[in-house]
Structure formats: structure tokens, C-alpha cells
Protein backbone atom coordinates (compact mmCIF):
# COMPACT_ATOMS: atom_id res chain seq x y z
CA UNK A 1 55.37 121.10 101.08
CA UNK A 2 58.08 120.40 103.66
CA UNK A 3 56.87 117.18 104.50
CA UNK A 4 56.78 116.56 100.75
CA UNK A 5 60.17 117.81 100.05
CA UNK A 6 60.80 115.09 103.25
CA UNK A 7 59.30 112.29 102.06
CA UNK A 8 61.11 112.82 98.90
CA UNK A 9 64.44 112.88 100.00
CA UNK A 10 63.79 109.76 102.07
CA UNK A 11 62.59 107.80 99.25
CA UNK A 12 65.93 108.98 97.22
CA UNK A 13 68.27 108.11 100.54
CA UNK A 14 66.51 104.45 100.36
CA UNK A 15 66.62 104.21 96.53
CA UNK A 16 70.19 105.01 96.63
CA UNK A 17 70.70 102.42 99.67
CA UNK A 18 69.07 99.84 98.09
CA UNK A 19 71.13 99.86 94.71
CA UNK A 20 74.35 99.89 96.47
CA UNK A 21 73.59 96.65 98.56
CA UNK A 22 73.34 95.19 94.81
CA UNK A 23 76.20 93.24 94.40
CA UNK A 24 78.62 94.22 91.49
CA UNK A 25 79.11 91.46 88.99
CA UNK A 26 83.15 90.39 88.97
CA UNK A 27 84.86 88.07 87.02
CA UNK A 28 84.99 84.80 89.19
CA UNK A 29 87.64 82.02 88.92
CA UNK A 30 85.49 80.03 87.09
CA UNK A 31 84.70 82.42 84.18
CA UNK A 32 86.24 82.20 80.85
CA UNK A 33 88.41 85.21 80.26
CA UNK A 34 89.90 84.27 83.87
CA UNK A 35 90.44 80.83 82.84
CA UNK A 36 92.38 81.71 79.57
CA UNK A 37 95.09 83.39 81.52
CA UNK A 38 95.58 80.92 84.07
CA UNK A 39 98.57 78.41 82.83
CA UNK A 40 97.90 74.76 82.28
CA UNK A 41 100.07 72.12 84.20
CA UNK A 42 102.99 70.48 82.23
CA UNK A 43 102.54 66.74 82.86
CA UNK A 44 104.58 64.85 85.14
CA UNK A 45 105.95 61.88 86.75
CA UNK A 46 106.43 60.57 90.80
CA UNK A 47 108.99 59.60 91.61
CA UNK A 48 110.59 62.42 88.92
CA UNK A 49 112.57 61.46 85.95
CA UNK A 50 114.68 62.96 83.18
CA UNK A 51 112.80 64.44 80.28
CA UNK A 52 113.16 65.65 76.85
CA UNK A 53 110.89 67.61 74.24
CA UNK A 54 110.26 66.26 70.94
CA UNK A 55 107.62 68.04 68.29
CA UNK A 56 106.41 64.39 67.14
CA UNK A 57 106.62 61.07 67.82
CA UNK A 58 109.85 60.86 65.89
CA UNK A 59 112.48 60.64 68.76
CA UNK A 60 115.05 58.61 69.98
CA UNK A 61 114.28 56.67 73.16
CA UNK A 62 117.91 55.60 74.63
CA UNK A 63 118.20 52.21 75.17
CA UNK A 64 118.02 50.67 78.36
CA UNK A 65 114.89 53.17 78.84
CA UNK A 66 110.96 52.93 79.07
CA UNK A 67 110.17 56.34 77.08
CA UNK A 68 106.51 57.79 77.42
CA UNK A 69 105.51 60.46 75.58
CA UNK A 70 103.06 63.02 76.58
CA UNK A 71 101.71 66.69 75.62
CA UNK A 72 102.95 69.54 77.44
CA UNK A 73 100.34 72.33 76.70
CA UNK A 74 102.73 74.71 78.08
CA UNK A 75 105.77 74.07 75.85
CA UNK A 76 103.43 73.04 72.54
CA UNK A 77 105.45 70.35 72.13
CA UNK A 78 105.78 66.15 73.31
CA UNK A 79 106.99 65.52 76.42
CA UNK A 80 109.11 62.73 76.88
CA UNK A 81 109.82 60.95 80.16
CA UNK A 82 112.83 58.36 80.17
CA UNK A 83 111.45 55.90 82.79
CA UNK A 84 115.16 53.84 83.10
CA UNK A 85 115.02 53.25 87.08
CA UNK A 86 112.91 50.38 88.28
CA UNK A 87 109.64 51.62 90.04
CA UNK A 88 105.97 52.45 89.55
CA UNK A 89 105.90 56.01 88.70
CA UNK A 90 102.56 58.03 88.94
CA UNK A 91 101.35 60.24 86.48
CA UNK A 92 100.21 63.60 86.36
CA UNK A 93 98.67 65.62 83.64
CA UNK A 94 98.75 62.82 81.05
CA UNK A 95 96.00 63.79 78.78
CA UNK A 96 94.78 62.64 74.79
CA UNK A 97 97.42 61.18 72.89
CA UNK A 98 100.84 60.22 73.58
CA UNK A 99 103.20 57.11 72.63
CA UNK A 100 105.85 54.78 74.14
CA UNK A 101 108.73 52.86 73.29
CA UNK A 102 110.08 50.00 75.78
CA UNK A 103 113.80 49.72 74.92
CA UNK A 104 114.37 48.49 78.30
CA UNK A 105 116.53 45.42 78.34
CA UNK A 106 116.50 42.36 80.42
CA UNK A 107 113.85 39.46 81.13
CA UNK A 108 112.17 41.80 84.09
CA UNK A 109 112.12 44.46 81.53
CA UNK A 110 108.11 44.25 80.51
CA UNK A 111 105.74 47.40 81.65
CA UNK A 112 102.61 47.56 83.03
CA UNK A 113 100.47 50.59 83.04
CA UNK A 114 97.23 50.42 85.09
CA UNK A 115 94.15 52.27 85.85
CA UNK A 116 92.74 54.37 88.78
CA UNK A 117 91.21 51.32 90.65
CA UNK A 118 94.92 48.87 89.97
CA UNK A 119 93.71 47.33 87.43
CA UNK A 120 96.33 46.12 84.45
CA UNK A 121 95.11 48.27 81.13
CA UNK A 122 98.18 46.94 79.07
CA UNK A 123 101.36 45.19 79.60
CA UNK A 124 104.50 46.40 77.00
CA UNK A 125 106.77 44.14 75.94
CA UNK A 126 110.86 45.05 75.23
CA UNK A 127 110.47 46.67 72.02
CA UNK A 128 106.85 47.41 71.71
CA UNK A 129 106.37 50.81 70.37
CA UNK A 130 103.57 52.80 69.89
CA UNK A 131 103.06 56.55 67.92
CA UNK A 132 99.40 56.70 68.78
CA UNK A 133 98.09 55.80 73.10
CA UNK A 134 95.56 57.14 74.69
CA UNK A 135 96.64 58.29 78.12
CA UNK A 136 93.48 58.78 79.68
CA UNK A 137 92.75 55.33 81.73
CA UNK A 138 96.28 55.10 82.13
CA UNK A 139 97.38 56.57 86.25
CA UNK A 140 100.12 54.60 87.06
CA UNK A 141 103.45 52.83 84.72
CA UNK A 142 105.95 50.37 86.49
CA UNK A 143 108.60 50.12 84.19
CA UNK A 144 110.25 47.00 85.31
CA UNK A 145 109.92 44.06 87.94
């Protein structure tokens, strides 16, 4: 009976043993109630630029200014970049729709937004607008020449 009463205990030592090498199941950074707490990023522009928030496309753009709206899941509203000095900004976060306005001014004053490999996706004229662009292909804007 001893060695029985042995054996037995041994068997419960392992059993126990065995169930704590079981890993515990944790909520990894890829799961979905971790994901819903983790903040989205508000879009951006390099070199940085002034902004404003707008709830629609109905916003003044200031003259003299290439304005790009994008939006910021953070805020729930449009963001707006003024793009007014002369460069090629990247962009960051730009996702779904959007719109522009090119109130820049001057014969240098068309923009060119272009894709992830360089490539030219559309060229805006002074005073093109647009309520409705897909951001998507669009990585890069240079304002002016």
C-alpha cells in the first residue's frame, strides 16, 4: 500500500507539473480588444506645416496656399494642412477621402502629387479644387516649382 500511496503522489506531483508548463493564454498586441485601445495616428506632413480642423469640406483655404485635406481619426474631424512654402512635403497617415484646393498664386504655382515609386498621379492647377480625392496612391505633394 505504501508503494501505492507512492506511486500516487508521484503521478499527482507530475500531473500538477505538467499543467503548469501550459502556457496561459494573454491578450497579445495583435488581438482585438488590445487594438481598440491603442490610439490611431493623426496624419501628417514633412517638412511640418500649419493646420486647421474643419468638419467638412466646406473651409476656407487662404490664398496664396496649397490646402489638403485629410481625416484625423483622432479628432473626428478634417484635417487641413496649408502647404504655402515651396517644397515636396511627405505624407503620413493620409488615408480614404480627403480634398484640396490650390489657391496658390504665381506661374510656378501648379502641384504635383506622386506615388510611392515617383511617379506623377496628378498635377493641380491654381484653382483646381476638389471635395472628393482619394489619398491612398498619393505619398508625396510638391506644392510649387
Amino acid at each position: 500500500m505504501r508503494l501505492r500511496l507512492l506511486l500516487g503522489t508521484a503521478a499527482t506531483a507530475a500531473g500538477v507539473a505538467a499543467v503548469s508548463l501550459v502556457p496561459t493564454a494573454t491578450a497579445s498586441p495583435a488581438s482585438p480588444a488590445r487594438a481598440e485601445r491603442v490610439a490611431a495616428a493623426s496624419p501628417s506632413v514633412s517638412p511640418a506645416a500649419p493646420y486647421f480642423y474643419s468638419d467638412g469640406p466646406g473651409y476656407t483655404c487662404p490664398t496664396g496656399n496649397l490646402c489638403v485635406r485629410t481625416w484625423d481619426p483622432n479628432k473626428g474631424q478634417y484635417k487641413v494642412f496649408k502647404l504655402y512654402e515651396c517644397h515636396t512635403y511627405s505624407l503620413s497617415y493620409f488615408k480614404g477621402n480627403g480634398g484640396y484646393a490650390n489657391f496658390q498664386t504665381g506661374d510656378r504655382a501648379t502641384a504635383t502629387f506622386y506615388g510611392q515609386s515617383g511617379n506623377v498621379v496628378k498635377n493641380v492647377p491654381v484653382d483646381a479644387q476638389s471635395t472628393s480625392y482619394d489619398w491612398g496612391p498619393v505619398w508625396k505633394i510638391r506644392n510649387c516649382y
